[in-house]
PDB file of N, CA and C in Angstrom:
ATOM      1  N   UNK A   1     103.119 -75.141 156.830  1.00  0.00           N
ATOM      2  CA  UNK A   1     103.208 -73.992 157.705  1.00  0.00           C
ATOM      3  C   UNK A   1     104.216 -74.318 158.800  1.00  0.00           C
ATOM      4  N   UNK A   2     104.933 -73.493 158.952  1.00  0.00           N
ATOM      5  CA  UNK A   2     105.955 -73.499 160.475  1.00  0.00           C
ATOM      6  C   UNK A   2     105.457 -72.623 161.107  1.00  0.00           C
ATOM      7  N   UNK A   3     106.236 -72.815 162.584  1.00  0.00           N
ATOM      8  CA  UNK A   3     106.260 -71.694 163.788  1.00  0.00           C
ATOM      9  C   UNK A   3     106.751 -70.540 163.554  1.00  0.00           C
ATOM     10  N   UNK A   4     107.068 -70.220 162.339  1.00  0.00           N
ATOM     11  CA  UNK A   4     107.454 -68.773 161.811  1.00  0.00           C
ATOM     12  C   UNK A   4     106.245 -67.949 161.257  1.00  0.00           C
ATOM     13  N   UNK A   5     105.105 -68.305 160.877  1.00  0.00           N
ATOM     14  CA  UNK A   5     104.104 -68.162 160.031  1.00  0.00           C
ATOM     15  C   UNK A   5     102.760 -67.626 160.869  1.00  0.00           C
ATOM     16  N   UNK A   6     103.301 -67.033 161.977  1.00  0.00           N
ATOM     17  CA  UNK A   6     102.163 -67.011 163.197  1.00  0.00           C
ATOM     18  C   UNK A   6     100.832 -65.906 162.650  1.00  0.00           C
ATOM     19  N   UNK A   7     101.609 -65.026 161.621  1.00  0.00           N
ATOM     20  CA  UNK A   7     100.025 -64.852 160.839  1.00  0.00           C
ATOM     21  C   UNK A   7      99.063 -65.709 159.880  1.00  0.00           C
ATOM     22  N   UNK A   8      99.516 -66.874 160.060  1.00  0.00           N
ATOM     23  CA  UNK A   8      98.959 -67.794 158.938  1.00  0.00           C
ATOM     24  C   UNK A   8      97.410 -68.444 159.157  1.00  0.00           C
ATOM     25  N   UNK A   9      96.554 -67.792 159.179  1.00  0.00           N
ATOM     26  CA  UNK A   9      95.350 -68.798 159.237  1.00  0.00           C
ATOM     27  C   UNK A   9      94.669 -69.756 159.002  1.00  0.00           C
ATOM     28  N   UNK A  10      94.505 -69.477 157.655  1.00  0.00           N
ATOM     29  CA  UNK A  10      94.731 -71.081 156.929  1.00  0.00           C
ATOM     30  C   UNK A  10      95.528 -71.256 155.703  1.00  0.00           C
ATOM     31  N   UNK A  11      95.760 -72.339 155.385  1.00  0.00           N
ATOM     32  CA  UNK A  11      96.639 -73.173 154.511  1.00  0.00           C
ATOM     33  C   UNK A  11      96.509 -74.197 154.103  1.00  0.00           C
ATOM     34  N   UNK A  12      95.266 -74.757 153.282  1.00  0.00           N
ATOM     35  CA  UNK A  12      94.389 -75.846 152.870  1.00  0.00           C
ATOM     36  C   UNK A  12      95.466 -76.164 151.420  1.00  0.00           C
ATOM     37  N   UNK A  13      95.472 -77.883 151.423  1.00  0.00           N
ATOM     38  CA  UNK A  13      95.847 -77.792 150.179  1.00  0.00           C
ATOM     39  C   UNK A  13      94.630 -78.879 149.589  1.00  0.00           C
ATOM     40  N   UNK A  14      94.138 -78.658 148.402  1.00  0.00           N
ATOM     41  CA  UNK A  14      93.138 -79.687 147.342  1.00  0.00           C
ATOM     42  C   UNK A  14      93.667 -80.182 146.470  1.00  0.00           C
ATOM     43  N   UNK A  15      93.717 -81.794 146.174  1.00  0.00           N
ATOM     44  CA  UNK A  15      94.135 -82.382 145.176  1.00  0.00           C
ATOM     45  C   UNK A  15      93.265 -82.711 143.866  1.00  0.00           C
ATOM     46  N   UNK A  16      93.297 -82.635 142.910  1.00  0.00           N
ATOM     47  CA  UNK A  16      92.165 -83.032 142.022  1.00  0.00           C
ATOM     48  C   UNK A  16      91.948 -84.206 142.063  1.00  0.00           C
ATOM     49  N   UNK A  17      91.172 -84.964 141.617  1.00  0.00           N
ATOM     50  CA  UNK A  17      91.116 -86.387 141.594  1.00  0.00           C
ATOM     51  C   UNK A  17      91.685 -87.096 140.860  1.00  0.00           C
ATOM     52  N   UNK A  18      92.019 -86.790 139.746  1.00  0.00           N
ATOM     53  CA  UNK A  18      92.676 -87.155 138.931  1.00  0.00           C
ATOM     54  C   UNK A  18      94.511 -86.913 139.679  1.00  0.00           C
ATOM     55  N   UNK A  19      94.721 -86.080 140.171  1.00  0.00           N
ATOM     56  CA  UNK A  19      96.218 -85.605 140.960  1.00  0.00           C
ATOM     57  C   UNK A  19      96.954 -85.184 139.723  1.00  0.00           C
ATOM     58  N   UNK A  20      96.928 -83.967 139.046  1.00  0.00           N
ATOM     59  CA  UNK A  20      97.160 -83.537 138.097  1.00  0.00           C
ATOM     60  C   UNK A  20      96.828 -81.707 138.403  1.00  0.00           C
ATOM     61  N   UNK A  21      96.167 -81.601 139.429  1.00  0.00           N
ATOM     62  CA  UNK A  21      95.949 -80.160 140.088  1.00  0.00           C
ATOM     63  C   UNK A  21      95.739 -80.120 141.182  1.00  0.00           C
ATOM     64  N   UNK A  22      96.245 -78.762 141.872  1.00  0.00           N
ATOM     65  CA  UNK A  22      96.376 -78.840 143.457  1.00  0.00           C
ATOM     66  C   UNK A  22      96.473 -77.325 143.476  1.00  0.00           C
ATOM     67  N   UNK A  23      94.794 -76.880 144.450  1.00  0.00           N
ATOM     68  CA  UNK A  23      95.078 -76.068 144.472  1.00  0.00           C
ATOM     69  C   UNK A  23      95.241 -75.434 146.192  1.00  0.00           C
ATOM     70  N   UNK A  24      95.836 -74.297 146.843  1.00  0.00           N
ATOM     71  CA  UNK A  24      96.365 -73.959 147.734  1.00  0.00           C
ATOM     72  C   UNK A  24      95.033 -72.917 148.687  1.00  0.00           C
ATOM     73  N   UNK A  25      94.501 -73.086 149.390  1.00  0.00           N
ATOM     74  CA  UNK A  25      93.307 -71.880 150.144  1.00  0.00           C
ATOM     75  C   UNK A  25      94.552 -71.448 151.009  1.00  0.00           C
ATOM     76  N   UNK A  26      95.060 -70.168 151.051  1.00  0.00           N
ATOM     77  CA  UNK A  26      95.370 -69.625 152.195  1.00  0.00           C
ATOM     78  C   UNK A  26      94.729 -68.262 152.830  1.00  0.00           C
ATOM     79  N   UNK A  27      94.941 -68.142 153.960  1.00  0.00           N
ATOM     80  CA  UNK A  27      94.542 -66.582 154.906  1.00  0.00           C
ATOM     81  C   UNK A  27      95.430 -66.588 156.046  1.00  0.00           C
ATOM     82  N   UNK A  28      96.093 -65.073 155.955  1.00  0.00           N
ATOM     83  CA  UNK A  28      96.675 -64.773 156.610  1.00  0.00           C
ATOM     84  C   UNK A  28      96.121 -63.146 156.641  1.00  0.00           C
ATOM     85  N   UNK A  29      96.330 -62.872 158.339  1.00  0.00           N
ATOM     86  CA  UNK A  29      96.521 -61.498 158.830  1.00  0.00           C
ATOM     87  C   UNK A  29      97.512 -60.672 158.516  1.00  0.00           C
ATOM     88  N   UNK A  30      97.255 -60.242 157.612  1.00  0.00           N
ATOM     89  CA  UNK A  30      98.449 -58.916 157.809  1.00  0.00           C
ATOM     90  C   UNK A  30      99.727 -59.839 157.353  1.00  0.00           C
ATOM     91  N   UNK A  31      99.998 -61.036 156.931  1.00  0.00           N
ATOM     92  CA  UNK A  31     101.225 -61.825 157.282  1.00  0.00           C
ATOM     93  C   UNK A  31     101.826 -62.296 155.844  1.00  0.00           C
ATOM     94  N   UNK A  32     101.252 -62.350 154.551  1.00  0.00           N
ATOM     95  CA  UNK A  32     101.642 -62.799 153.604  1.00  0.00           C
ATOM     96  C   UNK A  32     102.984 -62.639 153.057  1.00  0.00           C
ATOM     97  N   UNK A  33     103.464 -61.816 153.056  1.00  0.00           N
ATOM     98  CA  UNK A  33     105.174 -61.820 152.578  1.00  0.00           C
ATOM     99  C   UNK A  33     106.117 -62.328 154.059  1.00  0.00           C
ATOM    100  N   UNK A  34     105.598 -62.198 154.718  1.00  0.00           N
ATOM    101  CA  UNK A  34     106.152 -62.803 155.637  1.00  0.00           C
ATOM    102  C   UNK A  34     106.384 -64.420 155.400  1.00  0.00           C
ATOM    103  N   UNK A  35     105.197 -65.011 155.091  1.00  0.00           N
ATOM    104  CA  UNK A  35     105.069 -66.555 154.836  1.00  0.00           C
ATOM    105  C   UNK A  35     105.696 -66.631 153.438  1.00  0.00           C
ATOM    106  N   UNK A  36     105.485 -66.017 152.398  1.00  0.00           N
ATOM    107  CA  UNK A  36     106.427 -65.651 151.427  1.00  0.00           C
ATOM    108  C   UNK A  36     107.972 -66.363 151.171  1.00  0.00           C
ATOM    109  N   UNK A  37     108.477 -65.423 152.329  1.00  0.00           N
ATOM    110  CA  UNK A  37     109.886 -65.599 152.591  1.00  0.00           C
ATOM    111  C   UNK A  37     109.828 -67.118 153.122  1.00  0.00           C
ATOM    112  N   UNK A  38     108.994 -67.311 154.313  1.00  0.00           N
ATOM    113  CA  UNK A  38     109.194 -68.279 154.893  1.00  0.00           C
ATOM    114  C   UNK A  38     109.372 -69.932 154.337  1.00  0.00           C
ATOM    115  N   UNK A  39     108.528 -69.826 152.953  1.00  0.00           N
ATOM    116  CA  UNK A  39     108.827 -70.638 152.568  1.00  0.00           C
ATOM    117  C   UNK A  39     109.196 -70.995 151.073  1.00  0.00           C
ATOM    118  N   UNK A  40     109.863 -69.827 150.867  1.00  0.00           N
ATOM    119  CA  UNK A  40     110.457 -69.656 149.558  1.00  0.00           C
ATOM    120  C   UNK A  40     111.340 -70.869 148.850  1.00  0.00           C
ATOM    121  N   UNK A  41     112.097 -71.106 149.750  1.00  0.00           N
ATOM    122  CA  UNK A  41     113.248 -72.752 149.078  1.00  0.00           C
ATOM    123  C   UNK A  41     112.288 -73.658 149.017  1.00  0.00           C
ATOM    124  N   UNK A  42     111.003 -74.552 149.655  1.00  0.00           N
ATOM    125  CA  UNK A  42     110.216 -75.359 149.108  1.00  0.00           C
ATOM    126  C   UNK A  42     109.587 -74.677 148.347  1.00  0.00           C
ATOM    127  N   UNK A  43     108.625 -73.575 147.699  1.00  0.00           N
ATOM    128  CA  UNK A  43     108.013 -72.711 146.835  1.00  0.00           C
ATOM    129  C   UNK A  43     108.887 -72.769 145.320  1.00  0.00           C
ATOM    130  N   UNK A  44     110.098 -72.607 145.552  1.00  0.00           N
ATOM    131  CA  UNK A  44     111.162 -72.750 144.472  1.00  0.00           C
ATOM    132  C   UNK A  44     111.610 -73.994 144.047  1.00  0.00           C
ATOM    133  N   UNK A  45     111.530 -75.151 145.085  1.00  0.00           N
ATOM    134  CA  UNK A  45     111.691 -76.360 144.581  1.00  0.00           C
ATOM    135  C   UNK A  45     110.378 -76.869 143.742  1.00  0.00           C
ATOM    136  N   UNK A  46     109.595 -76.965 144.851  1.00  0.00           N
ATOM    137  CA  UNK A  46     108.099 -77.284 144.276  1.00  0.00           C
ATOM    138  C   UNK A  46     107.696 -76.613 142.657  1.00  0.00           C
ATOM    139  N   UNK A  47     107.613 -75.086 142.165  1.00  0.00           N
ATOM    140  CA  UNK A  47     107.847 -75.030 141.024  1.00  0.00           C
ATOM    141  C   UNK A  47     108.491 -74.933 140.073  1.00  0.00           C
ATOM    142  N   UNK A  48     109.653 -75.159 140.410  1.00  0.00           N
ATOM    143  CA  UNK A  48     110.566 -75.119 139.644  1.00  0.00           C
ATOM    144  C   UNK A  48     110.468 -76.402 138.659  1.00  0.00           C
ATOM    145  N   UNK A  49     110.636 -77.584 139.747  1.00  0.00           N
ATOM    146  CA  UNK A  49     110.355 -79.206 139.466  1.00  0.00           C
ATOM    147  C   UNK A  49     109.077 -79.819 139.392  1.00  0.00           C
ATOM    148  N   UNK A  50     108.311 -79.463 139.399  1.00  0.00           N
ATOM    149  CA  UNK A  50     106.781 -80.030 139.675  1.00  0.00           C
ATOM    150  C   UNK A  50     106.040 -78.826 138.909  1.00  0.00           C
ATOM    151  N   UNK A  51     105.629 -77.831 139.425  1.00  0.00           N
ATOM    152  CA  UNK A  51     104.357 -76.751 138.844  1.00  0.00           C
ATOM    153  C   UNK A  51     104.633 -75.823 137.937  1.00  0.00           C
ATOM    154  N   UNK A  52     103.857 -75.806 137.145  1.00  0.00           N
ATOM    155  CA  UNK A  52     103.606 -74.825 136.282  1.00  0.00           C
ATOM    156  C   UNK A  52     102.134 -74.151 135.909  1.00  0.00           C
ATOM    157  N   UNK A  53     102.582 -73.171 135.477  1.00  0.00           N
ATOM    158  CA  UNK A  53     101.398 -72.229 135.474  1.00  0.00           C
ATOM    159  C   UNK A  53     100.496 -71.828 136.691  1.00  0.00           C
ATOM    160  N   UNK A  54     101.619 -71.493 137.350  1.00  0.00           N
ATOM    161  CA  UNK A  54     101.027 -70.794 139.026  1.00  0.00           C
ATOM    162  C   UNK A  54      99.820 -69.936 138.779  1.00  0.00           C
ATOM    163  N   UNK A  55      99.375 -69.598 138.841  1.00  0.00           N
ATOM    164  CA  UNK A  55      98.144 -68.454 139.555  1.00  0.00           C
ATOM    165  C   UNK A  55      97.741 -67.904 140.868  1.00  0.00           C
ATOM    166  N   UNK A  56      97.529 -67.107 140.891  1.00  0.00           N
ATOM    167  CA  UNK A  56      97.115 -66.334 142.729  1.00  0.00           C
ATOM    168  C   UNK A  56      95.820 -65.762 142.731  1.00  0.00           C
ATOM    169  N   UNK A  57      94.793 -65.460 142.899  1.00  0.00           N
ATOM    170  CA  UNK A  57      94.023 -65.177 142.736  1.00  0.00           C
ATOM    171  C   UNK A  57      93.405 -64.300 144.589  1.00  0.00           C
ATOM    172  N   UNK A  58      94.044 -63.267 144.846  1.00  0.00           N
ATOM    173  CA  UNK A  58      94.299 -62.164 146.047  1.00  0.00           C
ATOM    174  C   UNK A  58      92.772 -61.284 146.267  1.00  0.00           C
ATOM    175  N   UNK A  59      92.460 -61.046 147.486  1.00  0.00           N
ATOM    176  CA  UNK A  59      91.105 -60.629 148.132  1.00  0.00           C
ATOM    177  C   UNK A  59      91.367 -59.883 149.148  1.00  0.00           C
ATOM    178  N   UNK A  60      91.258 -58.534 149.066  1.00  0.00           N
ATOM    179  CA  UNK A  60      91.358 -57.104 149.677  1.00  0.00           C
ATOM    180  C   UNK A  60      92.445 -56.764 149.079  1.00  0.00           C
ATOM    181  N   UNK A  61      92.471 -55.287 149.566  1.00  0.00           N
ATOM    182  CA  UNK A  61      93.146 -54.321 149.080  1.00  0.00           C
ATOM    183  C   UNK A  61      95.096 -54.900 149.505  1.00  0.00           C
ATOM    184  N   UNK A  62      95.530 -54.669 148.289  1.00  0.00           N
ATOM    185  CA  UNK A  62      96.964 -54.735 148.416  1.00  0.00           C
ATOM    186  C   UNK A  62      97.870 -54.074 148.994  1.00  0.00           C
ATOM    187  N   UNK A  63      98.852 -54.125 149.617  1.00  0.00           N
ATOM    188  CA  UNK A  63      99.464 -53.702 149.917  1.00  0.00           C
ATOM    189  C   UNK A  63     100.379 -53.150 149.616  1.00  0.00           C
ATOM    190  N   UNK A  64     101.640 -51.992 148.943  1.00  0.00           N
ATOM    191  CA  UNK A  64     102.195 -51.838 148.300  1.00  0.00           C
ATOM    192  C   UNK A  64     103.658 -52.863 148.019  1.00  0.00           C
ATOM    193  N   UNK A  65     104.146 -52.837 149.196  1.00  0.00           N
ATOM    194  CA  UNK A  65     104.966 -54.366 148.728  1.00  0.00           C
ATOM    195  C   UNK A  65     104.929 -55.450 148.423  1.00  0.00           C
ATOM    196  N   UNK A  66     103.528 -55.871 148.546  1.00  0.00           N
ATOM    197  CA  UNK A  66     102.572 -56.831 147.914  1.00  0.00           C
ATOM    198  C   UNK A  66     102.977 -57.102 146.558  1.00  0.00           C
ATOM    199  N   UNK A  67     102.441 -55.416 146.100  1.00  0.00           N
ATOM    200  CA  UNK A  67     102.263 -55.260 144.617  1.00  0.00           C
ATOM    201  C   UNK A  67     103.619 -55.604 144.086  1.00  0.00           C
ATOM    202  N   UNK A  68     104.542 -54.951 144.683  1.00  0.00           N
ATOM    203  CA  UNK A  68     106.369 -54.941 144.082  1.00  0.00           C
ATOM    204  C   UNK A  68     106.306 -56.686 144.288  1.00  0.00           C
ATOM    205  N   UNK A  69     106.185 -57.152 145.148  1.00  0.00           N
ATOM    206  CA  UNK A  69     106.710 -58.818 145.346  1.00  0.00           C
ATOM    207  C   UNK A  69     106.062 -59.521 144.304  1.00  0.00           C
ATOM    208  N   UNK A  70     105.015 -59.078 143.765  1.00  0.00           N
ATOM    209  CA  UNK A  70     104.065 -60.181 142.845  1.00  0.00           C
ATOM    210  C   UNK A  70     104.626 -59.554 140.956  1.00  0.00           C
ATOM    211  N   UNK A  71     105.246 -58.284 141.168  1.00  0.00           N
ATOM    212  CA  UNK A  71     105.736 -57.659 140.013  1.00  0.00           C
ATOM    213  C   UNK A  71     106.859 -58.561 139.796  1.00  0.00           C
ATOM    214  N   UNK A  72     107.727 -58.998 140.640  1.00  0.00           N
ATOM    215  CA  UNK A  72     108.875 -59.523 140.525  1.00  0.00           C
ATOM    216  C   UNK A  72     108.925 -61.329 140.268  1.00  0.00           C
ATOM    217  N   UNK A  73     108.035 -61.575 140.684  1.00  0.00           N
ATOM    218  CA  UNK A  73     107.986 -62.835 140.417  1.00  0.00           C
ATOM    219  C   UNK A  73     107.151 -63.663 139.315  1.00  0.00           C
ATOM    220  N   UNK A  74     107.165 -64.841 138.711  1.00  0.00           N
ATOM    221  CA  UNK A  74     106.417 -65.312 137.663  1.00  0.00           C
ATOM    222  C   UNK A  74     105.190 -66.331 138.520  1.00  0.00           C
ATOM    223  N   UNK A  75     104.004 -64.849 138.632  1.00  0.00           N
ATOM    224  CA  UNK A  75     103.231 -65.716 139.139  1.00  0.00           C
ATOM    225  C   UNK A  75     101.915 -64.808 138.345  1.00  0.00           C
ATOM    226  N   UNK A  76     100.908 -65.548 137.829  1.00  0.00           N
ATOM    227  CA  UNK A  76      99.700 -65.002 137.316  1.00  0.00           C
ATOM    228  C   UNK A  76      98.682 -64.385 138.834  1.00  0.00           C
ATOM    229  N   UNK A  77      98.713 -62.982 139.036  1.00  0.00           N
ATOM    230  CA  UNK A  77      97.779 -62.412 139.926  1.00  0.00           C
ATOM    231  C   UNK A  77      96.466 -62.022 139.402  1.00  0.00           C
ATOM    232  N   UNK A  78      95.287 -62.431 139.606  1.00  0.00           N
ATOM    233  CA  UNK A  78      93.975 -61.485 139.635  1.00  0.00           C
ATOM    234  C   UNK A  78      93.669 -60.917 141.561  1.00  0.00           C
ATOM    235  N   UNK A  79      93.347 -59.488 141.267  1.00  0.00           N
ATOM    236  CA  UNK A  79      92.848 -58.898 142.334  1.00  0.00           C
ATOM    237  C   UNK A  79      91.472 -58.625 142.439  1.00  0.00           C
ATOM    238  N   UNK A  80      90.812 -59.195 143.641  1.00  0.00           N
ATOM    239  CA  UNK A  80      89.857 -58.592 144.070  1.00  0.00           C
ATOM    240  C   UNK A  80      89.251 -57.838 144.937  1.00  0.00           C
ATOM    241  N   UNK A  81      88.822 -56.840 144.644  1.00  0.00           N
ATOM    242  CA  UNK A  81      88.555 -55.724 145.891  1.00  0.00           C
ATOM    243  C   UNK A  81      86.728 -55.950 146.241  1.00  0.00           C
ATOM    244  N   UNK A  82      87.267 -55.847 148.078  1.00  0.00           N
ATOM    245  CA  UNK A  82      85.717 -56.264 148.967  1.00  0.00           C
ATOM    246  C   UNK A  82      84.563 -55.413 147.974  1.00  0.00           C
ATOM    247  N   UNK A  83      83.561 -56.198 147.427  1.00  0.00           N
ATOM    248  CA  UNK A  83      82.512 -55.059 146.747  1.00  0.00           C
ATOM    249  C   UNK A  83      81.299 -54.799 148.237  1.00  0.00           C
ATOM    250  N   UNK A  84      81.057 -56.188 148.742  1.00  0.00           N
ATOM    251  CA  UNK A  84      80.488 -56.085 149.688  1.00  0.00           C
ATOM    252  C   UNK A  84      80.256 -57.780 150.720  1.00  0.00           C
ATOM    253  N   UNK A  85      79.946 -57.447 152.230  1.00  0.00           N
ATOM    254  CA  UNK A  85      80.463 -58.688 152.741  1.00  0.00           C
ATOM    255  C   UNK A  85      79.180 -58.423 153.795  1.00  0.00           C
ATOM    256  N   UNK A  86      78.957 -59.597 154.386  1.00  0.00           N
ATOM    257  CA  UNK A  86      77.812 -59.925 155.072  1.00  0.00           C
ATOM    258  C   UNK A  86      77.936 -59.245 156.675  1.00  0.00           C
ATOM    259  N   UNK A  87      77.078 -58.316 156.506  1.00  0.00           N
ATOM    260  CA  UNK A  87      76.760 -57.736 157.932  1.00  0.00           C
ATOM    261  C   UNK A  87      76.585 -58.212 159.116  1.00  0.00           C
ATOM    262  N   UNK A  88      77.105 -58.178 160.178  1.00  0.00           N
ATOM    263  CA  UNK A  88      76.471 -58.981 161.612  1.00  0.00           C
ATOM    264  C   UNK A  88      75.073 -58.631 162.119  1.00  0.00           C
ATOM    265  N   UNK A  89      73.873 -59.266 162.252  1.00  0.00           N
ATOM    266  CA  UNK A  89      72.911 -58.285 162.560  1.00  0.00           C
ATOM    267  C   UNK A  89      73.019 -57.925 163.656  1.00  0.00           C
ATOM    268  N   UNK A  90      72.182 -56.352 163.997  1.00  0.00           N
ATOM    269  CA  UNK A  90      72.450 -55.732 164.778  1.00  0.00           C
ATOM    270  C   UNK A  90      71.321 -55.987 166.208  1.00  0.00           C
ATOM    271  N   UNK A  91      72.259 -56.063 167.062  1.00  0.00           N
ATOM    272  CA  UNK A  91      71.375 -56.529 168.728  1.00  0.00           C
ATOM    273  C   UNK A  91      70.452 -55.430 169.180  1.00  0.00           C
ATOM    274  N   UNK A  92      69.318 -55.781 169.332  1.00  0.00           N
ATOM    275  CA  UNK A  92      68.516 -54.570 169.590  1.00  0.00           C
ATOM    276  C   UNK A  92      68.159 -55.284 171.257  1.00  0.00           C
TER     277      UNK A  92
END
């Protein structure tokens, strides 16, 4: 993550134990093509030379340039839309 990425919340990376898989937790506000861009030349090095068989696996509703950016690129997307999420209880 850089100082460009100021919607970036998190950005966990997991190694397998074996180091043969690595997978990426991110959250961002509102910010994902933004970080996108931001780090596209390592994203392009990294799979180009190293990874294969990317996957994304995306949580809430998309965005429409979302959709066009993930059309264009070779990356496996599943979407999931909120079915339901844990209530705050309410202060009486």
């Amino acid at each position: 993550m850089n100082d460009k990425d100021t919607g970036t919340l998190a950005y966990d990376w997991y190694l397998s134990s074996d180091g043969t898989r690595c997978e990426v937790r991110e959250a961002y506000a509102d910010a994902f093509i933004q970080h996108a861009f931001n780090v596209r030349e390592a994203r392009d090095a990294l799979f180009g030379d190293f990874a294969s068989d990317h996957q994304m696996t995306i949580y809430g509703e998309p965005e429409p340039r979302l959709v066009e950016l993930f059309a264009r690129v070779r990356v496996e997307v599943t979407w999931f839309t909120l079915l339901q999420a844990l209530a705050p209880a309410s202060v009486d």
